[in-house]
N, C-alpha and C. Protein backbone atom coordinates (compact mmCIF):
# COMPACT_ATOMS: atom_id res chain seq x y z
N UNK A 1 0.84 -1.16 0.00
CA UNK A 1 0.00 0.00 0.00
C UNK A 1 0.89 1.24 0.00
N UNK A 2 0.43 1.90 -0.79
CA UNK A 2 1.48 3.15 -0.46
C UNK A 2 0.95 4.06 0.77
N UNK A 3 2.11 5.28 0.69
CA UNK A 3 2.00 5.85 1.76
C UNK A 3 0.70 7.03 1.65
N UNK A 4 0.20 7.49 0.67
CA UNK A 4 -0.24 8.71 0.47
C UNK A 4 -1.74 8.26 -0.30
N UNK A 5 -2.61 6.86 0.23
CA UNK A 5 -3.41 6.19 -0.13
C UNK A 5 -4.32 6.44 0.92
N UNK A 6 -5.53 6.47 0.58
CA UNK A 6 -6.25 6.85 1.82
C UNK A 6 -6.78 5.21 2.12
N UNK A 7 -7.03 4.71 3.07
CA UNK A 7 -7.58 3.67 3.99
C UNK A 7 -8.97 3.57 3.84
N UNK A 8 -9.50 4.57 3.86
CA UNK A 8 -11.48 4.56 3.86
C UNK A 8 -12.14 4.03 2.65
N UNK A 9 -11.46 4.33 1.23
CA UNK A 9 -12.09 3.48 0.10
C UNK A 9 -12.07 1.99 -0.02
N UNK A 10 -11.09 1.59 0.51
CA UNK A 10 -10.78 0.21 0.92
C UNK A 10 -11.93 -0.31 1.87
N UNK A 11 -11.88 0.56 2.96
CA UNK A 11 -12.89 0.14 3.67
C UNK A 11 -14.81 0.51 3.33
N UNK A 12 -14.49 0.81 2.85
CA UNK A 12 -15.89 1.37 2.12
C UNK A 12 -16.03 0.31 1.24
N UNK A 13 -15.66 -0.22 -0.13
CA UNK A 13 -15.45 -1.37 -0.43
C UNK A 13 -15.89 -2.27 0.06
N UNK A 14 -15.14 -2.94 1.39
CA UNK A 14 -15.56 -3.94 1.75
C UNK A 14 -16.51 -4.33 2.39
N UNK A 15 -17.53 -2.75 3.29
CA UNK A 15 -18.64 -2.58 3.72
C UNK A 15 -19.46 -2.94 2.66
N UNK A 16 -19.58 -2.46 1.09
CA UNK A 16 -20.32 -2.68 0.03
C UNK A 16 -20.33 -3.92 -0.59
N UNK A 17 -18.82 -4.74 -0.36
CA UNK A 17 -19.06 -6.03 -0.21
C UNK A 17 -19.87 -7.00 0.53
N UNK A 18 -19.73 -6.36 1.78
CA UNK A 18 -20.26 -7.43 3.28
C UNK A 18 -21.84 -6.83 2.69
N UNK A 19 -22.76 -5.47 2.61
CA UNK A 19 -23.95 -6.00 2.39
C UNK A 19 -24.40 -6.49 1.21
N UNK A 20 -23.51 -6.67 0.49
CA UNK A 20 -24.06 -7.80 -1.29
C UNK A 20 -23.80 -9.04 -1.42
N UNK A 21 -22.85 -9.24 0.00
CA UNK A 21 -23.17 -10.77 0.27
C UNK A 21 -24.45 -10.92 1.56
N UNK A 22 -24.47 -9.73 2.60
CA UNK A 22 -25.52 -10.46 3.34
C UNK A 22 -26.81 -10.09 2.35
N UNK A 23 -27.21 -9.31 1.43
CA UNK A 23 -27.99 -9.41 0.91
C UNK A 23 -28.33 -10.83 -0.31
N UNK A 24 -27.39 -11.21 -0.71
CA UNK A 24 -26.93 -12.24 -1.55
C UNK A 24 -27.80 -13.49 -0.56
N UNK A 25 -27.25 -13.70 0.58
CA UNK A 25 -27.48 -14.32 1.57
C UNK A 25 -29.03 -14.51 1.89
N UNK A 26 -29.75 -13.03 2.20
CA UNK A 26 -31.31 -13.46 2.44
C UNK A 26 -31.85 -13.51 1.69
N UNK A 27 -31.27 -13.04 0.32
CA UNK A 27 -32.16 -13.78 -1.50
C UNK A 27 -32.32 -15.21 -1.34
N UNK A 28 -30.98 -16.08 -1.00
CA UNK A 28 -31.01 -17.56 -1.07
C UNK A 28 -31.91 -18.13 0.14
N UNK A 29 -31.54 -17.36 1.20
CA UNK A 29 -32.75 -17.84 2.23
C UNK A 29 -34.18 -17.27 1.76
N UNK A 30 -34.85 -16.63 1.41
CA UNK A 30 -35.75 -16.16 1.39
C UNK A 30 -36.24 -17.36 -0.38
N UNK A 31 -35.37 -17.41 -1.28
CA UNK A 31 -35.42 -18.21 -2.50
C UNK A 31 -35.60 -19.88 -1.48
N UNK A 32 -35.15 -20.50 -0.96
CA UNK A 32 -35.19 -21.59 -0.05
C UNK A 32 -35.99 -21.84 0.68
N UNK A 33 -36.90 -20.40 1.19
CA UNK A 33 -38.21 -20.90 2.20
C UNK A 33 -39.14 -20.54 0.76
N UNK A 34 -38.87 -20.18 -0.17
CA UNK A 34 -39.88 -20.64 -1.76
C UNK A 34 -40.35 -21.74 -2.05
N UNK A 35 -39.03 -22.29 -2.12
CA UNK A 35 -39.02 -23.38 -2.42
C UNK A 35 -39.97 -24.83 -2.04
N UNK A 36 -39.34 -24.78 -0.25
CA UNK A 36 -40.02 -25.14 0.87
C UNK A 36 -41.13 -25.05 0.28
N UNK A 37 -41.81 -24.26 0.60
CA UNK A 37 -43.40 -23.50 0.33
C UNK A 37 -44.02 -23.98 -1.04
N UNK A 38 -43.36 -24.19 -1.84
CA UNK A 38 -43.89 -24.81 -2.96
C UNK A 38 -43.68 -26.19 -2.68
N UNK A 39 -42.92 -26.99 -2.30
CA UNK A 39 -42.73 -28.27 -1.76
C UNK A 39 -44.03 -28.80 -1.15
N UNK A 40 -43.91 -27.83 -0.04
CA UNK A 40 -45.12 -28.31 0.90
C UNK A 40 -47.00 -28.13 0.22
N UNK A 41 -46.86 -27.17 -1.00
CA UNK A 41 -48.06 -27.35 -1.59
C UNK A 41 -48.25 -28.28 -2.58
N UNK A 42 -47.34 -28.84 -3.15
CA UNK A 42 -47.00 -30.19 -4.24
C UNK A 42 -48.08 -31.30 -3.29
N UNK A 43 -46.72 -31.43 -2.21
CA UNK A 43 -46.89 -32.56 -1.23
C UNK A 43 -48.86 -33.00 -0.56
N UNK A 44 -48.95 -31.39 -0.60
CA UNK A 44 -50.90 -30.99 0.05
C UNK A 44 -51.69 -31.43 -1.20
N UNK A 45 -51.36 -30.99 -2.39
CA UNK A 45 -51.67 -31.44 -3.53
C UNK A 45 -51.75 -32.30 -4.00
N UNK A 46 -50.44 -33.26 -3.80
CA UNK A 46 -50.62 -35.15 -4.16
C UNK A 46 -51.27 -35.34 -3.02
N UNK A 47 -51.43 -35.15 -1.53
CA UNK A 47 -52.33 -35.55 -0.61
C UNK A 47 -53.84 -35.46 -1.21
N UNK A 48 -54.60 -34.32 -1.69
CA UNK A 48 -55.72 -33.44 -1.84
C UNK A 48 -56.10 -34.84 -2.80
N UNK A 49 -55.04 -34.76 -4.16
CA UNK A 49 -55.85 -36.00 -5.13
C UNK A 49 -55.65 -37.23 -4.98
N UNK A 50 -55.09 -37.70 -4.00
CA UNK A 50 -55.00 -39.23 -3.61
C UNK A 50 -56.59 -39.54 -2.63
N UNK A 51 -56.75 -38.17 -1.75
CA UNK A 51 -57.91 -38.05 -0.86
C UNK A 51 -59.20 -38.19 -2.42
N UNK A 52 -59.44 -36.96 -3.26
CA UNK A 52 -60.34 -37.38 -4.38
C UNK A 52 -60.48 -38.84 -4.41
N UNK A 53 -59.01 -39.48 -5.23
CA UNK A 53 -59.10 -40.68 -5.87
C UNK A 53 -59.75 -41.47 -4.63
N UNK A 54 -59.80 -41.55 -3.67
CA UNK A 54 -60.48 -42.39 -2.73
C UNK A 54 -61.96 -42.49 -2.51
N UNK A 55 -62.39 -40.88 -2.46
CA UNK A 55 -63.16 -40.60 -2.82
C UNK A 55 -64.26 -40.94 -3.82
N UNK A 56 -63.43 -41.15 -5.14
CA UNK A 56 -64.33 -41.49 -5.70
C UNK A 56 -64.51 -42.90 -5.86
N UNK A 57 -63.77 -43.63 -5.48
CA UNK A 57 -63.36 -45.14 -5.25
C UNK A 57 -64.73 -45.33 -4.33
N UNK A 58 -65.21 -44.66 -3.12
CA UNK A 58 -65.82 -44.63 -2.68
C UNK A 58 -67.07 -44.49 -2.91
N UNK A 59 -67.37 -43.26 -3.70
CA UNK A 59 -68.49 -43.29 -3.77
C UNK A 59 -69.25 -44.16 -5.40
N UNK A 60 -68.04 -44.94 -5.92
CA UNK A 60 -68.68 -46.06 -6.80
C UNK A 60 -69.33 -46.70 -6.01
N UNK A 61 -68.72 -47.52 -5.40
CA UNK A 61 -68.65 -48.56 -4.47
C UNK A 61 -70.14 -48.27 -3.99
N UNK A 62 -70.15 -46.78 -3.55
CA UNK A 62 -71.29 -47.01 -2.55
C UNK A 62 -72.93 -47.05 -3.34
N UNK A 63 -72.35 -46.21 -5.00
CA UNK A 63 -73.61 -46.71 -6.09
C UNK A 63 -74.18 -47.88 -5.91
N UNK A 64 -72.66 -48.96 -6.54
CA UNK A 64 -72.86 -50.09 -6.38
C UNK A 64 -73.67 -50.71 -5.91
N UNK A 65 -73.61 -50.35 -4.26
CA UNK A 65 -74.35 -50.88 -3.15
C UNK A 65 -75.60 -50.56 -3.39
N UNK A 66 -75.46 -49.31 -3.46
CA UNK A 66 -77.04 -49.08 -3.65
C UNK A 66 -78.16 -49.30 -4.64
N UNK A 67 -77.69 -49.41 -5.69
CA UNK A 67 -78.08 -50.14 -6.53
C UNK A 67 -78.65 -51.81 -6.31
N UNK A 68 -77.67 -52.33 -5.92
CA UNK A 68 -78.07 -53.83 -5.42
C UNK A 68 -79.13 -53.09 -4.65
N UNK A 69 -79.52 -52.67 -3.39
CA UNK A 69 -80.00 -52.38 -2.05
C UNK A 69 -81.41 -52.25 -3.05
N UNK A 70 -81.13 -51.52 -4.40
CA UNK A 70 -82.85 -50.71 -4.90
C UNK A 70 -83.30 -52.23 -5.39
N UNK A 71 -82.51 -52.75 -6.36
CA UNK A 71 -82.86 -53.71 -7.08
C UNK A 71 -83.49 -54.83 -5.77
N UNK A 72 -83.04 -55.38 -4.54
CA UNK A 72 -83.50 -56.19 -3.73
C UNK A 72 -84.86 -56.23 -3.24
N UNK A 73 -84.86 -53.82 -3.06
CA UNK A 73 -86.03 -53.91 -2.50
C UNK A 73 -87.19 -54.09 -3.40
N UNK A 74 -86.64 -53.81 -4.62
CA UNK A 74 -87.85 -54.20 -5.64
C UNK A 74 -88.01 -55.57 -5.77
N UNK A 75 -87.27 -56.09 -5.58
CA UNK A 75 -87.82 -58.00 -5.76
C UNK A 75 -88.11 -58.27 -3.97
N UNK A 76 -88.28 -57.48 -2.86
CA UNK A 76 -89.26 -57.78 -2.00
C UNK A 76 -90.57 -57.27 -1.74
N UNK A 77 -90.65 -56.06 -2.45
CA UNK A 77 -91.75 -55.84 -2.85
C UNK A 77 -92.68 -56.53 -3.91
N UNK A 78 -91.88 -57.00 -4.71
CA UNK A 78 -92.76 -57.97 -5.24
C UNK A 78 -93.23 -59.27 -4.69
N UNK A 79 -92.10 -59.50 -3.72
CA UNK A 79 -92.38 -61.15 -3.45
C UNK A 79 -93.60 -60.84 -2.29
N UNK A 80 -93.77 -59.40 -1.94
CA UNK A 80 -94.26 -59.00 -0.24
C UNK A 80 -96.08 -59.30 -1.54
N UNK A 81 -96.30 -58.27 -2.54
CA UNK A 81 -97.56 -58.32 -3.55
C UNK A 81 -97.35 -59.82 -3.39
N UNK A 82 -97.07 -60.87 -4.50
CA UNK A 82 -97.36 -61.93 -4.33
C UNK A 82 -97.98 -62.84 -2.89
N UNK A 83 -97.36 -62.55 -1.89
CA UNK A 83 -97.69 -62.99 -0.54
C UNK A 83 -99.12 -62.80 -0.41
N UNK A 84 -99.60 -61.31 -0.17
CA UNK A 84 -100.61 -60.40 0.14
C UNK A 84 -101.51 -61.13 -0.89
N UNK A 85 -101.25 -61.29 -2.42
CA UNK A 85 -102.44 -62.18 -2.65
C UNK A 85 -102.38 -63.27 -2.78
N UNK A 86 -101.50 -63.60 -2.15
CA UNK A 86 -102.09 -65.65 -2.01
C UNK A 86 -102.52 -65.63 -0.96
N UNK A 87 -102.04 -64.74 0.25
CA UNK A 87 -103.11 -64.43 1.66
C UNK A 87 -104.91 -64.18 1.45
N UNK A 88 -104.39 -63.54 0.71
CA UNK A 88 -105.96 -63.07 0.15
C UNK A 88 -106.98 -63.96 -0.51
N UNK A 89 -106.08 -64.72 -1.19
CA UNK A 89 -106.91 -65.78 -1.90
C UNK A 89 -107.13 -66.82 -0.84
N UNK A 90 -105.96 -66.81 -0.11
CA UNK A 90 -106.27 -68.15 1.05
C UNK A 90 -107.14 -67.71 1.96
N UNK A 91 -107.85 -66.68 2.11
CA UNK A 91 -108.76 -65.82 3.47
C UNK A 91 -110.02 -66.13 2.32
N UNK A 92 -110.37 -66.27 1.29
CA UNK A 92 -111.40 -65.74 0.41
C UNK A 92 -111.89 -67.05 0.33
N UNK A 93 -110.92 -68.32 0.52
CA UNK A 93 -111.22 -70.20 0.02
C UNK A 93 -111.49 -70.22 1.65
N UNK A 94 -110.73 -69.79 2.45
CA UNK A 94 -111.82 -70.04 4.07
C UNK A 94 -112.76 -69.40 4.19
N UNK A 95 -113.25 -68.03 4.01
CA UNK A 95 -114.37 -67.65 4.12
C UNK A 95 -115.51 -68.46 3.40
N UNK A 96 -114.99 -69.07 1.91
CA UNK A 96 -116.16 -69.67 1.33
C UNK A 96 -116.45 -71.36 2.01
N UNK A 97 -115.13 -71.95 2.44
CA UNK A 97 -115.56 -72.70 3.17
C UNK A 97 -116.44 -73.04 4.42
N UNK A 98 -116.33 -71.57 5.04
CA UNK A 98 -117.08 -71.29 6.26
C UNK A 98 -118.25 -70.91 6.03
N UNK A 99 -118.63 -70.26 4.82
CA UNK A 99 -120.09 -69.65 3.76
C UNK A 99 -121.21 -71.24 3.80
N UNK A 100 -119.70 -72.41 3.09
CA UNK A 100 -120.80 -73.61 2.56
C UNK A 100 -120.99 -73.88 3.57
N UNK A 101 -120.08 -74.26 4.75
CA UNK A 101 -121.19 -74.95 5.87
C UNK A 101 -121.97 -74.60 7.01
N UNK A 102 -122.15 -72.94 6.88
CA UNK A 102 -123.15 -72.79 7.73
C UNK A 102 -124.51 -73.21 7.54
């Protein structure tokens, strides 16, 4: 260094260095909790459509069911009509039996 150099530009310098690296510094941190943050909405996101896909896994399934459930109750309703008139017919052959022999 020579003698007739002033000291303060040097140091001025390296002040303008030190904040363009600590600024350098909370770009990459601040770029890194981005990141993060997009990570963690990916991650909510494959959660969100795995939850759907279950979902709808589910609510086939539960057509399914219900479907069978409609179709059953319609073949006990029919079998319940059929009952009701063979009851009927069987109440109508005792009454006439009870008709002839009074």
């Amino acid at each position: 260094m020579s003698p007739n150099r002033d000291p303060r530009p040097q140091t001025s310098e390296q002040s303008a260095i030190d904040i363009a690296v600590k600024r350098l510094a909370m770009a990459l941190d601040a770029l890194d909790a981005a990141v993060e943050r997009r990570r963690e909405g990916d991650r909510n996101e494959d959660t969100l459509a795995a939850q759907v896909q279950t979902l709808g896994v589910d609510r086939a399934r539960l057509a399914a069911a219900l479907d069978n459930e409609a179709a059953r109750s319609r073949q006990l309703e029919t079998t319940n009509r059929d009952i009701a008139e063979r009851l009927d017919s069987a109440i109508a052959s005792i009454q006439s039996v009870l008709e002839s022999n009074e």
